[in-house]
C-alpha atoms as a PDB file:
ATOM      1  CA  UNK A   1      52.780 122.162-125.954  1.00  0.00           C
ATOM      2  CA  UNK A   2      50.151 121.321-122.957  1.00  0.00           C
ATOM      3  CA  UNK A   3      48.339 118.467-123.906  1.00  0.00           C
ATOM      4  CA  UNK A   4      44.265 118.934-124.447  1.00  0.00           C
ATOM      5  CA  UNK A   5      44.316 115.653-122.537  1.00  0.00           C
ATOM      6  CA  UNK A   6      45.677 116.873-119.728  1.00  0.00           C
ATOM      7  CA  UNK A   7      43.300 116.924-115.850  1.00  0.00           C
ATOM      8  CA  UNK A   8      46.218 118.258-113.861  1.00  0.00           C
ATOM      9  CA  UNK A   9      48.812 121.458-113.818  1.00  0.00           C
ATOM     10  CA  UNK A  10      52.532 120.279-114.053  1.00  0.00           C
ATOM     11  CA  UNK A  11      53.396 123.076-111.352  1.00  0.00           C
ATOM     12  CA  UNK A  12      50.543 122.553-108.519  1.00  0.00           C
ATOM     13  CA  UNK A  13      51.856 124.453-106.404  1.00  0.00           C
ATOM     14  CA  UNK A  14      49.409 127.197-104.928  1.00  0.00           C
ATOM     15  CA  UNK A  15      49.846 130.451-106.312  1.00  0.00           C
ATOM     16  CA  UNK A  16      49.819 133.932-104.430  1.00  0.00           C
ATOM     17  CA  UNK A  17      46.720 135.519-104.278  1.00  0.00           C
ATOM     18  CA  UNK A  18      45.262 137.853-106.618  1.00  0.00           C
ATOM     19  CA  UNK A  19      45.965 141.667-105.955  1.00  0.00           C
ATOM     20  CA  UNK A  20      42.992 144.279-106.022  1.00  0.00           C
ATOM     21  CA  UNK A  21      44.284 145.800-108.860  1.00  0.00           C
ATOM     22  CA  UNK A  22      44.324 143.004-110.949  1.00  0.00           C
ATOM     23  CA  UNK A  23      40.484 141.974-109.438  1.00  0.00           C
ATOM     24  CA  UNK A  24      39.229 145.074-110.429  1.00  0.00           C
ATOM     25  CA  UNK A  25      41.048 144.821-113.805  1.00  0.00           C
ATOM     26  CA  UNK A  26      38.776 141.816-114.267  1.00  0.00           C
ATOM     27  CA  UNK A  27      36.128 143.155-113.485  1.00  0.00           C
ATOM     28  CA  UNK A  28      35.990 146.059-116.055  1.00  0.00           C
ATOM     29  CA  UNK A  29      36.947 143.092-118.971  1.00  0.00           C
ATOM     30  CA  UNK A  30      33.849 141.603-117.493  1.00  0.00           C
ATOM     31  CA  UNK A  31      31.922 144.507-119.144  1.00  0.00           C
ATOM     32  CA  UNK A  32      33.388 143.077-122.723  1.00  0.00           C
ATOM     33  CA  UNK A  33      32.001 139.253-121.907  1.00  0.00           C
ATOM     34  CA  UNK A  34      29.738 138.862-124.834  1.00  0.00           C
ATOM     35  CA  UNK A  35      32.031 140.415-127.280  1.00  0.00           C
ATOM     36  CA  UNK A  36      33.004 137.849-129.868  1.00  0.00           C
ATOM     37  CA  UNK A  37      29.453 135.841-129.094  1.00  0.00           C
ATOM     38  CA  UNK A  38      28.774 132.938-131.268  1.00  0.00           C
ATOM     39  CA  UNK A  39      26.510 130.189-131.209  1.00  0.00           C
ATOM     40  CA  UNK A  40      29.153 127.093-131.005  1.00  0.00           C
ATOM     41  CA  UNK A  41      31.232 128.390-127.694  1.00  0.00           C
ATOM     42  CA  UNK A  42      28.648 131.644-126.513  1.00  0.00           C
ATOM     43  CA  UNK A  43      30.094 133.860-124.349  1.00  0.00           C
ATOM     44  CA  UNK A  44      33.877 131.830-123.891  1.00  0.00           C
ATOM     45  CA  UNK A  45      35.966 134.188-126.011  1.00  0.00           C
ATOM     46  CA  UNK A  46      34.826 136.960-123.519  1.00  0.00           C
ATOM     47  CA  UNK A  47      35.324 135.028-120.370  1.00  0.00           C
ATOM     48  CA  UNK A  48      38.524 134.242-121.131  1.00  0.00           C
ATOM     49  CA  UNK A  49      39.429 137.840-121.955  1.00  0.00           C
ATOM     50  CA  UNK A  50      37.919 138.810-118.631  1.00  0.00           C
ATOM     51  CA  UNK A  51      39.995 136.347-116.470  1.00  0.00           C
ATOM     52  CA  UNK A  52      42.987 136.245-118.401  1.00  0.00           C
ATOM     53  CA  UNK A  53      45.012 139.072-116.238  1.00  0.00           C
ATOM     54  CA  UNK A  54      44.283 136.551-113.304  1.00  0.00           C
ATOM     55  CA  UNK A  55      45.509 133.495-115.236  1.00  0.00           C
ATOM     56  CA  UNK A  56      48.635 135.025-116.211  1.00  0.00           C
ATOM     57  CA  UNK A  57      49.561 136.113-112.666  1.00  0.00           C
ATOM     58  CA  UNK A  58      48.500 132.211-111.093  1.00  0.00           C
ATOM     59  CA  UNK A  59      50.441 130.212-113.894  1.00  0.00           C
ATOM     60  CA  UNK A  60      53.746 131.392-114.325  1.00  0.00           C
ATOM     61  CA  UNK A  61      54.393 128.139-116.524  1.00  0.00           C
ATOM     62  CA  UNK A  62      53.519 128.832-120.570  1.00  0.00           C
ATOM     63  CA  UNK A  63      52.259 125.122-120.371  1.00  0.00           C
ATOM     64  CA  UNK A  64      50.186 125.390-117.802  1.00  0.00           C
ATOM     65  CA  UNK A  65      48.947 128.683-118.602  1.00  0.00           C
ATOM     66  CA  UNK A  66      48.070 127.256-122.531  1.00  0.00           C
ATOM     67  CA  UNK A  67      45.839 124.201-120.923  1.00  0.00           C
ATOM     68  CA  UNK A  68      44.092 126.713-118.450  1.00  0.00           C
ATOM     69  CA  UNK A  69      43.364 128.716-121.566  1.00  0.00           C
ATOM     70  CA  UNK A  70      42.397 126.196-123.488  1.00  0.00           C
ATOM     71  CA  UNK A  71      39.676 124.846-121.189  1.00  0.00           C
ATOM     72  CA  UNK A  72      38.745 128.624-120.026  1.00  0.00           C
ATOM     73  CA  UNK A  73      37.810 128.253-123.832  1.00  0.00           C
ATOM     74  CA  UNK A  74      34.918 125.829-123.539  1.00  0.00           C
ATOM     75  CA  UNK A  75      31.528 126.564-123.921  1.00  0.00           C
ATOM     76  CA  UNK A  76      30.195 129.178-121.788  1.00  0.00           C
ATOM     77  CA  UNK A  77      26.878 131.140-121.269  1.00  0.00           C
ATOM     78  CA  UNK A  78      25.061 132.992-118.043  1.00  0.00           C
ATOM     79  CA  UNK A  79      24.239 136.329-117.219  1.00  0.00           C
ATOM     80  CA  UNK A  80      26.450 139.350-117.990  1.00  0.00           C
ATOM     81  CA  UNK A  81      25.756 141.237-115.178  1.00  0.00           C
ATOM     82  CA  UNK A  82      26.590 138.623-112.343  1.00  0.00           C
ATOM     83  CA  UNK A  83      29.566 136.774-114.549  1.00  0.00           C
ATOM     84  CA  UNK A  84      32.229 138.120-111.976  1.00  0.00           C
ATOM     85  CA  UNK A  85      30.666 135.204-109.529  1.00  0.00           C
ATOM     86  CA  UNK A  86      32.030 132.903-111.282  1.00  0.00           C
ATOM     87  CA  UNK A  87      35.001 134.641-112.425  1.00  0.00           C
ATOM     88  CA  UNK A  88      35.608 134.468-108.614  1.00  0.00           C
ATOM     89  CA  UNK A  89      35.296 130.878-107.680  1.00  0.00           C
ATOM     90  CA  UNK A  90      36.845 129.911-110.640  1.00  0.00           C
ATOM     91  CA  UNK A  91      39.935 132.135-109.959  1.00  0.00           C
ATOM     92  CA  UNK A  92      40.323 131.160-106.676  1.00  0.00           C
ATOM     93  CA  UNK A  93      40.106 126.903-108.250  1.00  0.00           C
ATOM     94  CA  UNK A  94      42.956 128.086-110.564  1.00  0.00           C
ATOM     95  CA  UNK A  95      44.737 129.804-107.987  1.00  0.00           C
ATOM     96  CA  UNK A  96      45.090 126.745-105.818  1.00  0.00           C
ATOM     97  CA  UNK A  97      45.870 124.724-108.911  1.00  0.00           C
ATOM     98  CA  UNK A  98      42.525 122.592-108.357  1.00  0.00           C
ATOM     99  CA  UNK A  99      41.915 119.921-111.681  1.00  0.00           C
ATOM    100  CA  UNK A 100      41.178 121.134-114.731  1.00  0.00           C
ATOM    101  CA  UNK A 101      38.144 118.250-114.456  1.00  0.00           C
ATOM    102  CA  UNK A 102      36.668 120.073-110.923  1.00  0.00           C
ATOM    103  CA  UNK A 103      37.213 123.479-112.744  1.00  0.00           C
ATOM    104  CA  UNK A 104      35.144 122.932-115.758  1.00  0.00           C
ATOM    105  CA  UNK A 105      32.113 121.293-113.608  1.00  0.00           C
ATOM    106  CA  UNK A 106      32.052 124.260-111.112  1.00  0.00           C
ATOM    107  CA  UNK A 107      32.171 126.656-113.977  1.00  0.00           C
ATOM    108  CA  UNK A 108      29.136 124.778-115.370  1.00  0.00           C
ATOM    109  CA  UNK A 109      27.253 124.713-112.455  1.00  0.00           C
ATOM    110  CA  UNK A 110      27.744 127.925-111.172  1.00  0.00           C
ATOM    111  CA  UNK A 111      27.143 129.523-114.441  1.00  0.00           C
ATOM    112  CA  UNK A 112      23.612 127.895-115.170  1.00  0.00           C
ATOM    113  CA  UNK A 113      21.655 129.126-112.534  1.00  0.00           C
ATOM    114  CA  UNK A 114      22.702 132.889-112.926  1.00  0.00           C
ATOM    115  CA  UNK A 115      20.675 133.364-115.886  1.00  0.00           C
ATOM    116  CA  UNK A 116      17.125 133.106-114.473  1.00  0.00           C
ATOM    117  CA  UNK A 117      18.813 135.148-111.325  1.00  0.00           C
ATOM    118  CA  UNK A 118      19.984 137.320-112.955  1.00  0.00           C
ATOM    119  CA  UNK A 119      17.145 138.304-115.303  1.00  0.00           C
ATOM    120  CA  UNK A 120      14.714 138.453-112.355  1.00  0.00           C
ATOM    121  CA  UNK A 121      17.373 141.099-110.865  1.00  0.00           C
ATOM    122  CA  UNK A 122      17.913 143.281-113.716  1.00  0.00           C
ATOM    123  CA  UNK A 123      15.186 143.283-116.295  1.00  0.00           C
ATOM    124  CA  UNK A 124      12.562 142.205-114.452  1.00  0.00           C
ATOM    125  CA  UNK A 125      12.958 144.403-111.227  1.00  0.00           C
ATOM    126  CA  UNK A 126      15.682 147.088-111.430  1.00  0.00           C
ATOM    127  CA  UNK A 127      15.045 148.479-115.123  1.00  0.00           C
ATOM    128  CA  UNK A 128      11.549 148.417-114.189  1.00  0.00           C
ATOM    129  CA  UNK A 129      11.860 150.787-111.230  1.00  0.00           C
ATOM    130  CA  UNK A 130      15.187 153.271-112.682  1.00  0.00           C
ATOM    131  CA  UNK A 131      12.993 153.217-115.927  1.00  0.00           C
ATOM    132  CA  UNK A 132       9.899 154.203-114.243  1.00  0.00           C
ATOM    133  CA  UNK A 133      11.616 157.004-111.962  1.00  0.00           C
ATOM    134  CA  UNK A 134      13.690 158.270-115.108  1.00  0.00           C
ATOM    135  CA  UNK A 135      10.599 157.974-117.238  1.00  0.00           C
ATOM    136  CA  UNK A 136       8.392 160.090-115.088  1.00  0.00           C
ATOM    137  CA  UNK A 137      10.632 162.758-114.493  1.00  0.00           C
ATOM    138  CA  UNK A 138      11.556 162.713-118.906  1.00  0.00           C
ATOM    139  CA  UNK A 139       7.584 163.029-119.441  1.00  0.00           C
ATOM    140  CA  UNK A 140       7.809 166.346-117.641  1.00  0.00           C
ATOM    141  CA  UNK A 141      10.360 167.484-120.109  1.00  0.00           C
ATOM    142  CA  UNK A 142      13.144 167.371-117.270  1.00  0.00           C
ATOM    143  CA  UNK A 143      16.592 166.284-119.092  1.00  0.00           C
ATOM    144  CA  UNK A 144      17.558 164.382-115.750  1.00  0.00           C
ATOM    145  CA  UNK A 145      15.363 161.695-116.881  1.00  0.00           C
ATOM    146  CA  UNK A 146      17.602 159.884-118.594  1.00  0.00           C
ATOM    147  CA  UNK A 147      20.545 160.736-117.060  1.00  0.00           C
ATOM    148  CA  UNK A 148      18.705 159.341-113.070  1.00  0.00           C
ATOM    149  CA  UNK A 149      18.221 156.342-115.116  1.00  0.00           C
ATOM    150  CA  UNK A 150      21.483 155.141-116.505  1.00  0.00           C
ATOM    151  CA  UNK A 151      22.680 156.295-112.899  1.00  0.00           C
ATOM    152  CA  UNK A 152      20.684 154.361-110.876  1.00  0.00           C
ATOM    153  CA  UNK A 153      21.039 151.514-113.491  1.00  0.00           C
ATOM    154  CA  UNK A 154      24.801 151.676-113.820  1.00  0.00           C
ATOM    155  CA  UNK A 155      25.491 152.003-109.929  1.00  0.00           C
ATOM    156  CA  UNK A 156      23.644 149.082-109.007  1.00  0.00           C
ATOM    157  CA  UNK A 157      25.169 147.199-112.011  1.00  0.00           C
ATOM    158  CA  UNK A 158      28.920 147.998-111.274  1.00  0.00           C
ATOM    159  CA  UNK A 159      28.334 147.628-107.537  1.00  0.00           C
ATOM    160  CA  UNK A 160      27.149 144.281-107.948  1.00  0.00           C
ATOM    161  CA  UNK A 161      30.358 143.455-110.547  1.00  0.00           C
ATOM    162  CA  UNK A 162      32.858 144.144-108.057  1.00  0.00           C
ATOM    163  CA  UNK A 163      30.702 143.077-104.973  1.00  0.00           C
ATOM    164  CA  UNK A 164      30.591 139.671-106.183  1.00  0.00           C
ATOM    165  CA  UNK A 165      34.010 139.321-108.097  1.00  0.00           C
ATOM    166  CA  UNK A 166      35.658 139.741-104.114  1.00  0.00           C
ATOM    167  CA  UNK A 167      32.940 138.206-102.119  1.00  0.00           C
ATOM    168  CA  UNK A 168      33.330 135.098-104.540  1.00  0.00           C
ATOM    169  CA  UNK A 169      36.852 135.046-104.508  1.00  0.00           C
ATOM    170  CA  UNK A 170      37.058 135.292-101.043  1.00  0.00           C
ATOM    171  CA  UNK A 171      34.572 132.586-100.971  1.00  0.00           C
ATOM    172  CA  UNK A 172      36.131 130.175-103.014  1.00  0.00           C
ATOM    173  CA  UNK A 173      39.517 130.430-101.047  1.00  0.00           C
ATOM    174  CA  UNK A 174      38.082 129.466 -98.335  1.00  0.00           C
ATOM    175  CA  UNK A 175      35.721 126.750 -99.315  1.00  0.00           C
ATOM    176  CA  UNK A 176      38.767 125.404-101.879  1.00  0.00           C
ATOM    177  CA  UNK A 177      40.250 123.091 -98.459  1.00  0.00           C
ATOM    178  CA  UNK A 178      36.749 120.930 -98.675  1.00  0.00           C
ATOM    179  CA  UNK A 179      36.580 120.915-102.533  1.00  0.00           C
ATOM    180  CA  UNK A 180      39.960 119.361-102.943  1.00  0.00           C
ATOM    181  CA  UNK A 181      39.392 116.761 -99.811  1.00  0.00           C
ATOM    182  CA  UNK A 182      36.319 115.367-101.576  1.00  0.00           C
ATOM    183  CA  UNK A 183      36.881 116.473-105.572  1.00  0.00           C
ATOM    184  CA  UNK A 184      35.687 113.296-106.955  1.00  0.00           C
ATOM    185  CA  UNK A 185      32.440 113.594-104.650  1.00  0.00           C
ATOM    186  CA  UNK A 186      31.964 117.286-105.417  1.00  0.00           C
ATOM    187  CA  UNK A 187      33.183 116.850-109.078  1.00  0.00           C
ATOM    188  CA  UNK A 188      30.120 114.366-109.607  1.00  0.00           C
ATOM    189  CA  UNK A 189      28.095 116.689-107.899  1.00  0.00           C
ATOM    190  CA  UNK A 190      28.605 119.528-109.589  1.00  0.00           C
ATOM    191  CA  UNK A 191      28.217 117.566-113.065  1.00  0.00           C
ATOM    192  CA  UNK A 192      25.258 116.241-111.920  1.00  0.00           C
ATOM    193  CA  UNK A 193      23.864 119.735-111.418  1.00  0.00           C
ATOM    194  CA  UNK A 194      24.712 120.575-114.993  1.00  0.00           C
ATOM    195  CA  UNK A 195      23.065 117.498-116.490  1.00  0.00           C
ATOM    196  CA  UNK A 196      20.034 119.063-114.368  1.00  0.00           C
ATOM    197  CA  UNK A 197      20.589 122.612-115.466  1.00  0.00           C
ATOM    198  CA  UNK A 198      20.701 121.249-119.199  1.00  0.00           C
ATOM    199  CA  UNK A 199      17.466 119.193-118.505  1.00  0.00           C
ATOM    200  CA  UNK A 200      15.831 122.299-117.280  1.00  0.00           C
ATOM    201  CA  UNK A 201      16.184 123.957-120.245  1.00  0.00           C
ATOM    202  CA  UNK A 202      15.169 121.479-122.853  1.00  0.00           C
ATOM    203  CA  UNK A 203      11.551 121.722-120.809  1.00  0.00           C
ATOM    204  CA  UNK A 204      11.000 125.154-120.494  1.00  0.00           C
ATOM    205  CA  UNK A 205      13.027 126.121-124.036  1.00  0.00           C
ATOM    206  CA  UNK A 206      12.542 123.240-126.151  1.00  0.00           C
ATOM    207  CA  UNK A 207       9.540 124.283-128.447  1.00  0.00           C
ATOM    208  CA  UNK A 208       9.621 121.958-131.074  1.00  0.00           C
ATOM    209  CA  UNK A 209       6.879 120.059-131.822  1.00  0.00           C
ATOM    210  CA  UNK A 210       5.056 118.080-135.067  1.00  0.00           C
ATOM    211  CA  UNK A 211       1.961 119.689-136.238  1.00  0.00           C
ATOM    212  CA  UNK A 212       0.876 116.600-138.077  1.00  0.00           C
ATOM    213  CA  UNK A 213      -2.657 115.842-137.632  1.00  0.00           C
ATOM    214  CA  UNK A 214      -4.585 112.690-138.945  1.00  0.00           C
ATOM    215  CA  UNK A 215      -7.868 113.111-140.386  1.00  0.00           C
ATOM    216  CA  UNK A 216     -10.482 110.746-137.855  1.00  0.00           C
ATOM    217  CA  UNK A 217     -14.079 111.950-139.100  1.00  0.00           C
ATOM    218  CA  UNK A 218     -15.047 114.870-137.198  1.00  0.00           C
ATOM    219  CA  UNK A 219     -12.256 114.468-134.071  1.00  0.00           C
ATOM    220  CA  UNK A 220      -8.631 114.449-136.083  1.00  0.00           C
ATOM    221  CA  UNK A 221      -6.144 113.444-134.453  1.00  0.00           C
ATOM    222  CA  UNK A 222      -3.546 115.747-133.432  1.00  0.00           C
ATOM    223  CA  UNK A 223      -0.343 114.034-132.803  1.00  0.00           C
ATOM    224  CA  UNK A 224       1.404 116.282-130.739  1.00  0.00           C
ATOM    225  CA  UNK A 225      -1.415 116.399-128.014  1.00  0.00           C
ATOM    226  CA  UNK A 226      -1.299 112.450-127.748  1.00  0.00           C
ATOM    227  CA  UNK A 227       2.261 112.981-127.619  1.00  0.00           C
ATOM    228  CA  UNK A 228       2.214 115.254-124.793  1.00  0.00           C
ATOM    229  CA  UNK A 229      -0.006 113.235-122.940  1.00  0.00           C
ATOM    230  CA  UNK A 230       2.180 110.453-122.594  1.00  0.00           C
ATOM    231  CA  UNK A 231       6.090 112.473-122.664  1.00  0.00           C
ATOM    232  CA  UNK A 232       5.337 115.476-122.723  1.00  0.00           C
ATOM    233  CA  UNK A 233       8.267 117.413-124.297  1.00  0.00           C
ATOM    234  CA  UNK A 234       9.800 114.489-126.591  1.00  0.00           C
ATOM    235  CA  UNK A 235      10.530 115.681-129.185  1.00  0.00           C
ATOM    236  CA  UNK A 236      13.015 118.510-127.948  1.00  0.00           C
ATOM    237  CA  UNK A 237      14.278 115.591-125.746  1.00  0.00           C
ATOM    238  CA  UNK A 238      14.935 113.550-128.695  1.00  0.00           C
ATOM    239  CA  UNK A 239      16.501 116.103-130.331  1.00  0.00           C
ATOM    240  CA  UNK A 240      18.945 117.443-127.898  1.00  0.00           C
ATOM    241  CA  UNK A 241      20.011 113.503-127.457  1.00  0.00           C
ATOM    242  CA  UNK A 242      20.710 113.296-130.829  1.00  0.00           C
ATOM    243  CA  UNK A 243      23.003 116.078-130.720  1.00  0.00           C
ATOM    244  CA  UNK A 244      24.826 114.156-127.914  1.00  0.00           C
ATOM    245  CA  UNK A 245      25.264 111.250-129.834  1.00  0.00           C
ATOM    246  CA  UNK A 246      26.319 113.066-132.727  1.00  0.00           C
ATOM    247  CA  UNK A 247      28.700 115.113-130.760  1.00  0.00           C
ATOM    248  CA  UNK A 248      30.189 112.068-128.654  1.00  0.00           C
ATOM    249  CA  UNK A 249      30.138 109.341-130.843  1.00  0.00           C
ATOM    250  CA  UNK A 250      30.316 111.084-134.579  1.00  0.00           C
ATOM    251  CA  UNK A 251      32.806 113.787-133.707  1.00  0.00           C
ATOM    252  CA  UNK A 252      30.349 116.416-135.102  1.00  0.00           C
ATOM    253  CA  UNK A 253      31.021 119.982-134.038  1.00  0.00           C
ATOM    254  CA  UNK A 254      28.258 122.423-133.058  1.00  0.00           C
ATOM    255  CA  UNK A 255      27.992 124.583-135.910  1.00  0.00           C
ATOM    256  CA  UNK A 256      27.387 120.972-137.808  1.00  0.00           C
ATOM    257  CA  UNK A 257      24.660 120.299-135.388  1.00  0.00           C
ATOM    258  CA  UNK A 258      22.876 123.432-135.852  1.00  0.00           C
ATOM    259  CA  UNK A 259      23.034 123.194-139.589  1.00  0.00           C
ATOM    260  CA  UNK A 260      21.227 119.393-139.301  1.00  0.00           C
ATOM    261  CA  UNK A 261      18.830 120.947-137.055  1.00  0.00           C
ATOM    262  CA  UNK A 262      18.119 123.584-139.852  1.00  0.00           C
ATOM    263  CA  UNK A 263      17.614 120.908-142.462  1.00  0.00           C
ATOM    264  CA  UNK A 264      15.832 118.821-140.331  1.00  0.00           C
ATOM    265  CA  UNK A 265      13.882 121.963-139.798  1.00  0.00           C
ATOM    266  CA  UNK A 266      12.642 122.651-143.456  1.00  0.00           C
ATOM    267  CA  UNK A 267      12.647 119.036-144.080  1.00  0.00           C
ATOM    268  CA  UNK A 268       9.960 118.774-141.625  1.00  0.00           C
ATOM    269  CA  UNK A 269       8.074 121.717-142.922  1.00  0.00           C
ATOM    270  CA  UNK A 270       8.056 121.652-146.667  1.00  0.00           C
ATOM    271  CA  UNK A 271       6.946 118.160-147.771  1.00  0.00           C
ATOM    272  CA  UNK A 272       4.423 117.779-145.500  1.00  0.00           C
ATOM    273  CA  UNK A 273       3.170 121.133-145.552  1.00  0.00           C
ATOM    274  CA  UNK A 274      -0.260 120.370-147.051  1.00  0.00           C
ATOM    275  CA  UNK A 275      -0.774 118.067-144.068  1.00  0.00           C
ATOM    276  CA  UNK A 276       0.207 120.363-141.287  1.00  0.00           C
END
């Protein structure tokens, strides 16, 4: 069996690129990304459903095919709509039999950024406008309202799947020569962009806070606003380095983690409750 260890394919020799027909296969599994969603791994189940056609074409070794599985299998979470980007770049890493180590950090950092991208795309612009076309035509009892909208919806959805599963691929074959002359450069880079990414979200997610105040005469104290004013955002900070240490140094899995989180949770609510 491949070992979970393992950074490098034993056969590293490029494969032959992907046919259209297996591309486009991909990018109808792409449609099935969130199925098997869960709150330890996200969206990987999918992902590796979507790409799997590809993997079994690049690694003709059952080794090599088991540890690209396996780390296809990590945590993963961006937008459904533009996932085929990635599929792409990370297809085209595989196919050249790139390092399992550069894999993983361009499939972190490419998938981050999609999700604010994405949602400004989608929900924020283009369901907008085919809701507001379809909407005004279904207010004047006209049965094409609807149907315009899930047209117009759908179109610009499935022309953006398959736009971006070739123009990535295409991409990444080309760009794969520099990758692989500086991998340890672009490998640091890249995980440097997910640290970001990851710091990024505990500031504009994180919304934990303590709602302890402390009686002072007629000015109490609330201790969150002093906290802000010094570090603002601490205490999600605190938290999410917690998990890290938990994670790396106590071997706790995720599903642990959000159970202690849960606790710590009602722990933090209940006792004090008649001071909050």
């Amino acid at each position: 069996m491949a070992s979970n260890l393992a950074n490098t394919y034993k056969n590293t020799t490029p494969a032959q690129p992907l046919d259209k027909k297996t591309l486009n296969k991909m990018v109808w599994r792409s449609l099935f990304l969130q199925m098997s969603f869960n709150f330890e791994r996200m969206q990987a189940a999918g992902w590796l459903y979507g790409i799997l056609p590809g993997l079994e074409k690049i690694h003709t070794d059952k080794e090599d095919l088991a540890l690209s599985m396996g780390h296809n299998l990590d945590f993963f979470n961006t937008h459904p709509f533009l996932v085929t980007f990635v599929m792409g770049i990370v297809l085209s890493l595989e196919q050249q039999k790139a390092d399992v180590t550069t894999i993983r950090a361009v499939r972190v950092a490419a998938m981050g950024p999609l999700g604010g991208i994405g949602d400004a795309i989608f929900w924020l612009t283009l369901v907008p406008i085919a809701a507001g076309i379809g909407a005004n035509l279904s207010l004047e009892g006209n049965i094409l309202g609807p149907i315009l909208f899930l047209v117009l919806f759908n179109a610009v959805q499935f022309g953006v799947r398959y736009g971006l599963m070739y123009w990535s691929y295409d991409l990444g074959s080309k760009a794969i020569e520099a990758l692989t002359k500086n991998a340890k450069e672009f490998t640091h880079a890249a995980s440097l962009l997910g640290i970001f990414v990851v710091g990024a979200l505990i500031s504009n997610m994180g919304g934990t806070t303590i709602a302890l105040t402390i009686p002072n005469g007629d000015a109490p104290i609330v201790l969150q606003t002093v906290l802000d004013s010094i570090f603002p955002k601490l205490i999600p900070l605190a938290l999410t380095m917690l998990m890290y240490w938990l994670i790396a140094k106590k071997n706790f899995t995720v599903i642990k983690c959000i159970l202690l989180l849960l606790v710590l949770g009602i722990l933090g609510a209940v006792p004090f409750i008649g001071l909050f």
